[in-house]
PDB file of N, CA and C in Angstrom:
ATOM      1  N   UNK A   1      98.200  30.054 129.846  1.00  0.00           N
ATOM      2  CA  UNK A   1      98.796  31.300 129.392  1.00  0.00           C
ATOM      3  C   UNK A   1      97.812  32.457 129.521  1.00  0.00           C
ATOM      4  N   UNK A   2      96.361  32.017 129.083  1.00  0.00           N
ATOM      5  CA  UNK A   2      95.500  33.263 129.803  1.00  0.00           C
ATOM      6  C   UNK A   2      95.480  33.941 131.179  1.00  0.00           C
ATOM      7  N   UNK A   3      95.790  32.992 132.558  1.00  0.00           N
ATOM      8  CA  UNK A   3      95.816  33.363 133.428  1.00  0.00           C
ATOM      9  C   UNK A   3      97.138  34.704 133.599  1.00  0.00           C
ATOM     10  N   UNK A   4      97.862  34.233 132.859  1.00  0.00           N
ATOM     11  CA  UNK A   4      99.293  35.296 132.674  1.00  0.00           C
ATOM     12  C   UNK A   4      98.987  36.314 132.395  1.00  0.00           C
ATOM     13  N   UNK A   5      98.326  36.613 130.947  1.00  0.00           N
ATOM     14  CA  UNK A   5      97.879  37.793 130.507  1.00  0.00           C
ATOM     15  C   UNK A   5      96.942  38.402 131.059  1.00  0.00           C
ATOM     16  N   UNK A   6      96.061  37.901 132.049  1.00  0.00           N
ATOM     17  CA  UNK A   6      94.968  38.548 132.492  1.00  0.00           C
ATOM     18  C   UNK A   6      95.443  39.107 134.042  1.00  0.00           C
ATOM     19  N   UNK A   7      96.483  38.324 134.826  1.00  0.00           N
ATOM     20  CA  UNK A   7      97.507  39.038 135.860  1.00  0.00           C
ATOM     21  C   UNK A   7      98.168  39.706 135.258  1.00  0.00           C
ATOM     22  N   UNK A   8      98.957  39.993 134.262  1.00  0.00           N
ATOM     23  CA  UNK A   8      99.533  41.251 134.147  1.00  0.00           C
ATOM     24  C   UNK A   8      98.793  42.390 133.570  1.00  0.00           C
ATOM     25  N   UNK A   9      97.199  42.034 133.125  1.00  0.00           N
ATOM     26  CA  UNK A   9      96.104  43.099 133.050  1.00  0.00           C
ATOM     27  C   UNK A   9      96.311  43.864 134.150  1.00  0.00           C
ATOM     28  N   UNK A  10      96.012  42.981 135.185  1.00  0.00           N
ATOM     29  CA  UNK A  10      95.202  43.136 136.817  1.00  0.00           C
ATOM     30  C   UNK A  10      96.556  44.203 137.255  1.00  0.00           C
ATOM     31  N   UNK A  11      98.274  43.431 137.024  1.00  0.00           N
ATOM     32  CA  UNK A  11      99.238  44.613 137.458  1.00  0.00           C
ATOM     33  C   UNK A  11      99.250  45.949 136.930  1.00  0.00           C
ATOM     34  N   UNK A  12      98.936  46.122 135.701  1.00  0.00           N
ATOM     35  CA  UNK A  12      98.608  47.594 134.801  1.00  0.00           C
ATOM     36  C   UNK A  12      97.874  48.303 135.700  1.00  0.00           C
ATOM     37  N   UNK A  13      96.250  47.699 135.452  1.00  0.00           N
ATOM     38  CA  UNK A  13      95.371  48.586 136.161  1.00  0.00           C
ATOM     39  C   UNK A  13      95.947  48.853 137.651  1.00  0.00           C
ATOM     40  N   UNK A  14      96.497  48.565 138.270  1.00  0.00           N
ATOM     41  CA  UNK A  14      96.808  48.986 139.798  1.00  0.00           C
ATOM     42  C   UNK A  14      97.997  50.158 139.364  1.00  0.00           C
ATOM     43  N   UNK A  15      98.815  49.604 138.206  1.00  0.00           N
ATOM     44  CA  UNK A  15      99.554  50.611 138.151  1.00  0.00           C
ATOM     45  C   UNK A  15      98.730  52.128 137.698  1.00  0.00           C
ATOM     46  N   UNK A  16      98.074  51.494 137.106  1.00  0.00           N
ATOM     47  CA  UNK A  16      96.621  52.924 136.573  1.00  0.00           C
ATOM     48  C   UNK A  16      96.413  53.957 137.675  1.00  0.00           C
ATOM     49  N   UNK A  17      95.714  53.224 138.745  1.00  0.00           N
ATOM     50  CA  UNK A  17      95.215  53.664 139.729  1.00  0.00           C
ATOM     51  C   UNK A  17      96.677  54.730 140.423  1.00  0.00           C
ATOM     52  N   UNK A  18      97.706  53.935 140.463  1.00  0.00           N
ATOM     53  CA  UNK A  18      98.429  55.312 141.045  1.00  0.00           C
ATOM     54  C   UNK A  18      99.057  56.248 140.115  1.00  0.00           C
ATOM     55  N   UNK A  19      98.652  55.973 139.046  1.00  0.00           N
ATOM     56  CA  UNK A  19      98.783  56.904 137.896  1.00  0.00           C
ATOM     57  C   UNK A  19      98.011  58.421 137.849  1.00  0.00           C
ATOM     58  N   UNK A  20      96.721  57.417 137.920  1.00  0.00           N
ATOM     59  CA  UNK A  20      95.378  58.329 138.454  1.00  0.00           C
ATOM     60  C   UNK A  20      95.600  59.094 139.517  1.00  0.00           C
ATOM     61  N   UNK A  21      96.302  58.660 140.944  1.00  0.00           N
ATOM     62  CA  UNK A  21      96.731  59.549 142.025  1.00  0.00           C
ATOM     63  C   UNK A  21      97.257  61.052 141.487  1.00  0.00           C
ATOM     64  N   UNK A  22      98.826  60.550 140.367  1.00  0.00           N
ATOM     65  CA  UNK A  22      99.207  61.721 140.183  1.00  0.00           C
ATOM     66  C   UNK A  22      98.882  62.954 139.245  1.00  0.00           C
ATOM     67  N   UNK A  23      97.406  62.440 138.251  1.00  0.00           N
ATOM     68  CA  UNK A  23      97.016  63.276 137.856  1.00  0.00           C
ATOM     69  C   UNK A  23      96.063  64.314 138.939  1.00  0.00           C
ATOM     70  N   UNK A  24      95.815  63.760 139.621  1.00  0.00           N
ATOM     71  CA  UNK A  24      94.731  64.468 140.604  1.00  0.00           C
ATOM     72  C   UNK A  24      95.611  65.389 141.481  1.00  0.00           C
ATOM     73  N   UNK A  25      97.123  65.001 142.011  1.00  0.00           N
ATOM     74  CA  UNK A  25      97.760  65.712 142.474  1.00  0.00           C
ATOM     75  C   UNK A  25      98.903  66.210 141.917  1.00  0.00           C
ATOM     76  N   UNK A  26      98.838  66.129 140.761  1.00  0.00           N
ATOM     77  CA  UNK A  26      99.530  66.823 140.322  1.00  0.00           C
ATOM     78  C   UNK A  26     100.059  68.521 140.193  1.00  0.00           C
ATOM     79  N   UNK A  27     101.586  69.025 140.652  1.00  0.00           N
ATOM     80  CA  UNK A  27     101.655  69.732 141.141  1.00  0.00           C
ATOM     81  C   UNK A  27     101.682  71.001 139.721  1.00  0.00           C
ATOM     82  N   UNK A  28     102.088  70.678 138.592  1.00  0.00           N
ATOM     83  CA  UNK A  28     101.816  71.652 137.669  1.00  0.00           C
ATOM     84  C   UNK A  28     101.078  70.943 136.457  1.00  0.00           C
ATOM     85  N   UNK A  29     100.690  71.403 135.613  1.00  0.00           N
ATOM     86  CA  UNK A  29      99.881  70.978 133.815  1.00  0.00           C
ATOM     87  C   UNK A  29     100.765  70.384 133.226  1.00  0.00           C
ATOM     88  N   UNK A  30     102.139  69.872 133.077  1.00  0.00           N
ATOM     89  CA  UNK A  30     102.779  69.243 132.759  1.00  0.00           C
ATOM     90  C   UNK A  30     102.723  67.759 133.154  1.00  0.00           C
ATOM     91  N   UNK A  31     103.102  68.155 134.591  1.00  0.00           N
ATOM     92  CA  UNK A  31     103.096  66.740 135.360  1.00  0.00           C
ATOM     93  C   UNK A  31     101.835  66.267 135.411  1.00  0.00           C
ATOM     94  N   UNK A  32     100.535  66.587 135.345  1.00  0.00           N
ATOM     95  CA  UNK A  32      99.108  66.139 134.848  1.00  0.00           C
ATOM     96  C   UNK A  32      99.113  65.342 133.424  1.00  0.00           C
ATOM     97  N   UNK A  33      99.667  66.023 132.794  1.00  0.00           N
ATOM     98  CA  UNK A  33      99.734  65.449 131.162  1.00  0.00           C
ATOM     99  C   UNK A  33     100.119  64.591 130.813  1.00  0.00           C
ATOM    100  N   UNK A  34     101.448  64.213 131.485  1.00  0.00           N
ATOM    101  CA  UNK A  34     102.492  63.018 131.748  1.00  0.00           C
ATOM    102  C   UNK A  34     101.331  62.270 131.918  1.00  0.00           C
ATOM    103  N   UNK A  35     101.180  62.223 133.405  1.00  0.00           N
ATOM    104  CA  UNK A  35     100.596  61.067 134.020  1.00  0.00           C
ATOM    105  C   UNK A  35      99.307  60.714 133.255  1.00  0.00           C
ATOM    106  N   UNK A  36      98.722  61.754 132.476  1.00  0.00           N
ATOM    107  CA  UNK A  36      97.379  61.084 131.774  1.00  0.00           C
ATOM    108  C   UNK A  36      98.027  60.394 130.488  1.00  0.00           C
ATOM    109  N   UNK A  37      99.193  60.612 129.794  1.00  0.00           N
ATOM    110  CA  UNK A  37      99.544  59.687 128.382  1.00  0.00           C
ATOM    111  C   UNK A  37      99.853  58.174 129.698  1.00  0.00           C
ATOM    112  N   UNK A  38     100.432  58.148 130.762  1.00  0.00           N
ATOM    113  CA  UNK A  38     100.594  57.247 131.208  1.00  0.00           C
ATOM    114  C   UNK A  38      99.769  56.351 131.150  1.00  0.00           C
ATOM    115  N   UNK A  39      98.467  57.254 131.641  1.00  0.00           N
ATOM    116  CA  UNK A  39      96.965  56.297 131.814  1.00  0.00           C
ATOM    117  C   UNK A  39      96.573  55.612 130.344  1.00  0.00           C
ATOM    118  N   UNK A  40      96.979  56.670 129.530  1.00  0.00           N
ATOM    119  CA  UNK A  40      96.093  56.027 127.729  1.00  0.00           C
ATOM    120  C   UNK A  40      97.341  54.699 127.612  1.00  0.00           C
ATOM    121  N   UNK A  41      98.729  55.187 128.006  1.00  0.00           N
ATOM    122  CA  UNK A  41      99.434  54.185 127.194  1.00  0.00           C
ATOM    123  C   UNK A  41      99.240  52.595 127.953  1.00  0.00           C
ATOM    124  N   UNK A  42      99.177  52.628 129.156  1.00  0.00           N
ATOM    125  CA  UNK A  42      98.757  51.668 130.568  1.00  0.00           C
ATOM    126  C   UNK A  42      97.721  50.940 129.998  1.00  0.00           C
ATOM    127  N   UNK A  43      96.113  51.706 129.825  1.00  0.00           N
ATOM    128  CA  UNK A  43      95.004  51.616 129.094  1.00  0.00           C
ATOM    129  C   UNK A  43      95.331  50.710 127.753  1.00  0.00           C
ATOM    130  N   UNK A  44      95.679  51.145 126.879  1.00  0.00           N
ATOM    131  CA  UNK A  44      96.378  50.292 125.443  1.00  0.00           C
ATOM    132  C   UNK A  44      97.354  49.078 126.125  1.00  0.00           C
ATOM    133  N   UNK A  45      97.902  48.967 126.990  1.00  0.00           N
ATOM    134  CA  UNK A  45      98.694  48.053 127.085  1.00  0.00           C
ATOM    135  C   UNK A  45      97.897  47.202 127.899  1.00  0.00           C
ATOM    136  N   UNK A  46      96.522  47.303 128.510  1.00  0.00           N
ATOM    137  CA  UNK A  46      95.716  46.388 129.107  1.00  0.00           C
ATOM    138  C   UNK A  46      94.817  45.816 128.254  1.00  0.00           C
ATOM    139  N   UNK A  47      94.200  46.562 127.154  1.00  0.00           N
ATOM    140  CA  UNK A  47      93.357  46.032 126.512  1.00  0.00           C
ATOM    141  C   UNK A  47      94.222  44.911 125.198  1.00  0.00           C
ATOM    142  N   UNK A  48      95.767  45.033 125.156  1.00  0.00           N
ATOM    143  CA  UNK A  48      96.167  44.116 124.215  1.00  0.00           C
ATOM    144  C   UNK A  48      95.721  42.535 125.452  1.00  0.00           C
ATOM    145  N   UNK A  49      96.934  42.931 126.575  1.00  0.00           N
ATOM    146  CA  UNK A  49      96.887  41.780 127.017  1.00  0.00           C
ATOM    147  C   UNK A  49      95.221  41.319 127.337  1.00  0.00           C
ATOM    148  N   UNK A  50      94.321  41.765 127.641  1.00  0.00           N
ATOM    149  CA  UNK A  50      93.050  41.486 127.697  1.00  0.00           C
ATOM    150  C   UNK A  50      92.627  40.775 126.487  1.00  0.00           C
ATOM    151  N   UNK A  51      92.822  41.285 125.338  1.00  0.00           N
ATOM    152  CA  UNK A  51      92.186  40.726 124.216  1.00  0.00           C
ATOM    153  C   UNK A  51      93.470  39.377 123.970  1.00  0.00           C
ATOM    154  N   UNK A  52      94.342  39.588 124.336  1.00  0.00           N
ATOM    155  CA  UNK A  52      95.211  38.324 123.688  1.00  0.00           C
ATOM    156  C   UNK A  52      94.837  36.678 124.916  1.00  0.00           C
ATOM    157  N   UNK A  53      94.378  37.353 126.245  1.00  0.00           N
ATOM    158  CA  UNK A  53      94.167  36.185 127.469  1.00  0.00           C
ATOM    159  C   UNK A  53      92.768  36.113 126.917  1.00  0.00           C
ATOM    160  N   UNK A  54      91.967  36.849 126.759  1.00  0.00           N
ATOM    161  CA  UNK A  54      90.394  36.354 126.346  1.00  0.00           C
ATOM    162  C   UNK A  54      89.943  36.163 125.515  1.00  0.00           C
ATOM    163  N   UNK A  55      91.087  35.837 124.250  1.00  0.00           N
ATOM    164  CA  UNK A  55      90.857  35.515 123.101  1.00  0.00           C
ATOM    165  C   UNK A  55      89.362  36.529 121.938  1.00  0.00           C
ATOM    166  N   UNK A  56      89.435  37.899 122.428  1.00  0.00           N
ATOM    167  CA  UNK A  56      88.954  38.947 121.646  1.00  0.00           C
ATOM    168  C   UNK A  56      89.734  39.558 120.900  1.00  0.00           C
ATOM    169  N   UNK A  57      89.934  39.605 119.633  1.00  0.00           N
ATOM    170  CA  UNK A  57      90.341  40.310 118.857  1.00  0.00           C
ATOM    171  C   UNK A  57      89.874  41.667 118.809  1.00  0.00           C
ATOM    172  N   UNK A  58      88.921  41.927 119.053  1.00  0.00           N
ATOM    173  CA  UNK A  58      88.034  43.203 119.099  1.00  0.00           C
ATOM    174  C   UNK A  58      89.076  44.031 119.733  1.00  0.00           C
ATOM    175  N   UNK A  59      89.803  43.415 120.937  1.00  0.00           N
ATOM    176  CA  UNK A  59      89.920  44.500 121.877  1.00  0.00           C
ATOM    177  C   UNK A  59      91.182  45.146 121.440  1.00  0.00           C
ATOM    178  N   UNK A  60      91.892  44.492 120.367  1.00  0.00           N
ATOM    179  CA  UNK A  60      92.726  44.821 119.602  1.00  0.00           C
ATOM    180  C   UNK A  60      92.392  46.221 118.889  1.00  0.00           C
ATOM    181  N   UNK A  61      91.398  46.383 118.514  1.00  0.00           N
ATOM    182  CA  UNK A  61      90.749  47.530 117.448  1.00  0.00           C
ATOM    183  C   UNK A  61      90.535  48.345 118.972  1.00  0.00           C
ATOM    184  N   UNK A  62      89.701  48.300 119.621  1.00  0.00           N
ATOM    185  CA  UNK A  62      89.986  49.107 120.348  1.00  0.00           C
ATOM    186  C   UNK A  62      91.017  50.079 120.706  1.00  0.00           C
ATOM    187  N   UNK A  63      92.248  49.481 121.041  1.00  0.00           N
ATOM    188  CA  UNK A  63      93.550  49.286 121.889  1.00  0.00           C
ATOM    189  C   UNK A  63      94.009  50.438 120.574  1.00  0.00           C
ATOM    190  N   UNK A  64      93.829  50.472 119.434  1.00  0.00           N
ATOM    191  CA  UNK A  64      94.385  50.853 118.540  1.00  0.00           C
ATOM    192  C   UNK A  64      93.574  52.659 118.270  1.00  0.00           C
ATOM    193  N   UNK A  65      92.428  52.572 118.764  1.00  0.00           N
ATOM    194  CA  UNK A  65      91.720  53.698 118.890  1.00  0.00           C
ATOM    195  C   UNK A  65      91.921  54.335 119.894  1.00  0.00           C
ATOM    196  N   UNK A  66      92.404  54.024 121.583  1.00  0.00           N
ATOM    197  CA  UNK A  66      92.965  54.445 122.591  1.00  0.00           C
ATOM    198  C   UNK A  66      94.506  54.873 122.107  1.00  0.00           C
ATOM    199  N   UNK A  67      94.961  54.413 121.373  1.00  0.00           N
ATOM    200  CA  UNK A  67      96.284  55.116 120.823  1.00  0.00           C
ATOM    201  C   UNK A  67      96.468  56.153 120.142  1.00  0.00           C
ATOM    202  N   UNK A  68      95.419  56.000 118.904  1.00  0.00           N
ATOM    203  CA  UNK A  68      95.085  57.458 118.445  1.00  0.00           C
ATOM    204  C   UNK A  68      94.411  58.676 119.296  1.00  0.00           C
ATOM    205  N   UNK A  69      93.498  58.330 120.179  1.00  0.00           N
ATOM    206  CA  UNK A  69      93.329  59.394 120.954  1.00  0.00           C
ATOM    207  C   UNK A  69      94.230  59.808 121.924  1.00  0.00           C
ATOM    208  N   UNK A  70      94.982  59.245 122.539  1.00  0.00           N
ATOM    209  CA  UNK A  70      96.133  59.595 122.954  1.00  0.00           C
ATOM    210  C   UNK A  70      97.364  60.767 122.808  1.00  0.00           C
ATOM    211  N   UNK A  71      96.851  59.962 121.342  1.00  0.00           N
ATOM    212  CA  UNK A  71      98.006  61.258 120.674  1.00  0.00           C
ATOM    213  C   UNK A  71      97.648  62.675 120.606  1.00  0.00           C
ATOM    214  N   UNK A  72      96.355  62.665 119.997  1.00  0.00           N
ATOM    215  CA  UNK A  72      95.617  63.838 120.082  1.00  0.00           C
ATOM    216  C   UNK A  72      95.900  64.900 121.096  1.00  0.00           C
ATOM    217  N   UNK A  73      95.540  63.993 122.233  1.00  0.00           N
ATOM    218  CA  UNK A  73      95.527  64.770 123.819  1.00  0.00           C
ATOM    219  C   UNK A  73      96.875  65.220 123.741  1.00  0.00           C
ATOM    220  N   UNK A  74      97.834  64.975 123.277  1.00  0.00           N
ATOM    221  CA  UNK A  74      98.973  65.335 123.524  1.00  0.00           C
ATOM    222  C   UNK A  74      99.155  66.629 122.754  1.00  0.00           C
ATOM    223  N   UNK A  75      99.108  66.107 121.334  1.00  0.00           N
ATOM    224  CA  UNK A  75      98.676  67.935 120.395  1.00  0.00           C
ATOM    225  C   UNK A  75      97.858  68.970 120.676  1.00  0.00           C
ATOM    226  N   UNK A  76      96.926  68.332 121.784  1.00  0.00           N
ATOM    227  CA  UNK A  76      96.077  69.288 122.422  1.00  0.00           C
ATOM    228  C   UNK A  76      96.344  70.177 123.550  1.00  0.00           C
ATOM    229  N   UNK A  77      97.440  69.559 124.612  1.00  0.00           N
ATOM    230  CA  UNK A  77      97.490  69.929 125.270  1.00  0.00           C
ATOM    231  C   UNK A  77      98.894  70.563 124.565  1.00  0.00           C
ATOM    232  N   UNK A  78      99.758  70.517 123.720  1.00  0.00           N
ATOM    233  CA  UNK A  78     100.442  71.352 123.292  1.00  0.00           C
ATOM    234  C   UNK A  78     100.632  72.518 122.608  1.00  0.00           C
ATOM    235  N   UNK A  79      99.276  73.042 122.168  1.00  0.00           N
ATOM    236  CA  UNK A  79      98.998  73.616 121.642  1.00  0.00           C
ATOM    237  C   UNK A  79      98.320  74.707 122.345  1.00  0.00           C
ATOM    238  N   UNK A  80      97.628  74.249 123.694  1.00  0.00           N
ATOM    239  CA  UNK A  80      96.475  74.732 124.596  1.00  0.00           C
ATOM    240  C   UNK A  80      97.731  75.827 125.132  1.00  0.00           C
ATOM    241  N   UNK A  81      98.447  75.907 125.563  1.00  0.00           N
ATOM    242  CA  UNK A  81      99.660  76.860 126.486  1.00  0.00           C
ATOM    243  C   UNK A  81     100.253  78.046 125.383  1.00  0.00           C
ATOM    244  N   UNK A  82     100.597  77.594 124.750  1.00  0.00           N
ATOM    245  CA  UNK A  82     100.616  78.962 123.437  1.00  0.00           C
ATOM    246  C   UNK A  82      99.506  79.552 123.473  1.00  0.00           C
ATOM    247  N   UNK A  83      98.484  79.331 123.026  1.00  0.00           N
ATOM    248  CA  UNK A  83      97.541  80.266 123.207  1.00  0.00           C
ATOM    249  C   UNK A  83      97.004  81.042 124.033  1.00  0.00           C
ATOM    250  N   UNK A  84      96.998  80.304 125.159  1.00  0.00           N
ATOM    251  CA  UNK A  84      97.056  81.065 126.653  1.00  0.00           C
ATOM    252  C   UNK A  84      97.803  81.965 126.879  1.00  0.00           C
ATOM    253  N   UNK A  85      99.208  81.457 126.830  1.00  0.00           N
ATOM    254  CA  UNK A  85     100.088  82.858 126.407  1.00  0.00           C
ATOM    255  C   UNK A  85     100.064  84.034 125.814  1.00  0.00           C
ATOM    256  N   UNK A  86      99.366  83.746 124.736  1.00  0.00           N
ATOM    257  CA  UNK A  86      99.621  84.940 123.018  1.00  0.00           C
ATOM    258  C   UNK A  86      98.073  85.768 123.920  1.00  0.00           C
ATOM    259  N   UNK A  87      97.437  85.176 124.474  1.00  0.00           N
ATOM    260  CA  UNK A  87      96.303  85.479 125.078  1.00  0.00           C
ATOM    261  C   UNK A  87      96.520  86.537 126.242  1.00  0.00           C
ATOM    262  N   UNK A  88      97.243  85.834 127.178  1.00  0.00           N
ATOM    263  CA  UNK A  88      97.607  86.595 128.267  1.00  0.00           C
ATOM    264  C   UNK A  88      98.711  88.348 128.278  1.00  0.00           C
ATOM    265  N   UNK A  89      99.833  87.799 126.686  1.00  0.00           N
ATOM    266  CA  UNK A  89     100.223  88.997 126.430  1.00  0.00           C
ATOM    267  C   UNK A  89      98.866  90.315 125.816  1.00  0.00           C
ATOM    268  N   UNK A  90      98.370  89.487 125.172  1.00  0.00           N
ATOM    269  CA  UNK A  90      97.582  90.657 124.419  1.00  0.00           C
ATOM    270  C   UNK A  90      96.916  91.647 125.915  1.00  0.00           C
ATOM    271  N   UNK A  91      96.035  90.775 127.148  1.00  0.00           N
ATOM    272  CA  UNK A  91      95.556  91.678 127.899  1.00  0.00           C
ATOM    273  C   UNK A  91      96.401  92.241 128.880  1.00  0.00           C
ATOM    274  N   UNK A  92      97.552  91.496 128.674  1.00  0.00           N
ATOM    275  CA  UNK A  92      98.911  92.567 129.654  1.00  0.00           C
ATOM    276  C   UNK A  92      98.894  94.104 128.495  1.00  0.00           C
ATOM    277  N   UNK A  93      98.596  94.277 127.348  1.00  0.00           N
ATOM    278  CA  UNK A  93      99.180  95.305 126.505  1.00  0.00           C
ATOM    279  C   UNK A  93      98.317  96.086 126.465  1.00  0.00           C
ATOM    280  N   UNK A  94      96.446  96.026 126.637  1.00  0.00           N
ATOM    281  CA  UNK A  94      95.707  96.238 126.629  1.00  0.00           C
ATOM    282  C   UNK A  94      95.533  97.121 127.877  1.00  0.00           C
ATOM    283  N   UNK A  95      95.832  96.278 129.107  1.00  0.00           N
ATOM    284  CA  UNK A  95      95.478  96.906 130.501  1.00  0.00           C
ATOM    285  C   UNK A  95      96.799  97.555 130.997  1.00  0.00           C
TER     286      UNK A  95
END
């Protein structure tokens, strides 16, 4: 049963990798953002099956700290575009 969990590690990370493609080409800050919760949630879903085929519990605690930061990035990057905005009006009013 380890060999299972540690191939469907191995399928994640490949799915990672073209995950990774579309942050790099990604055509607007949206579609970047997507594809990076993709990577954290991909990420968390490798380190369960990792820790459950290699019998680490650890990687459990991990897996659980890649989730919380995850989220973050997400409030972060939601927050980051309003301000830019409220930003960009002020020097449209200015100039």
């Amino acid at each position: 049963m380890a060999t299972f969990f540690v191939g469907m590690a191995l399928f994640l990370f490949l799915n990672l990798l073209a995950g990774l493609i579309r942050v790099v080409r990604g055509p607007e800050p949206p579609d970047r953002m997507l594809a990076a919760q993709l990577l954290g949630t991909t990420g968390v879903g490798i380190l369960l099956l990792l820790g459950e085929g290699m019998g680490e519990p650890a990687l459990r605690d991990v897996a659980l700290l890649f989730a919380l930061l995850a989220i973050l990035t997400v409030f972060a990057f939601v927050e980051r575009p309003a301000e830019s905005e409220g930003e960009a009006a002020e020097e449209g009013e200015t100039a």
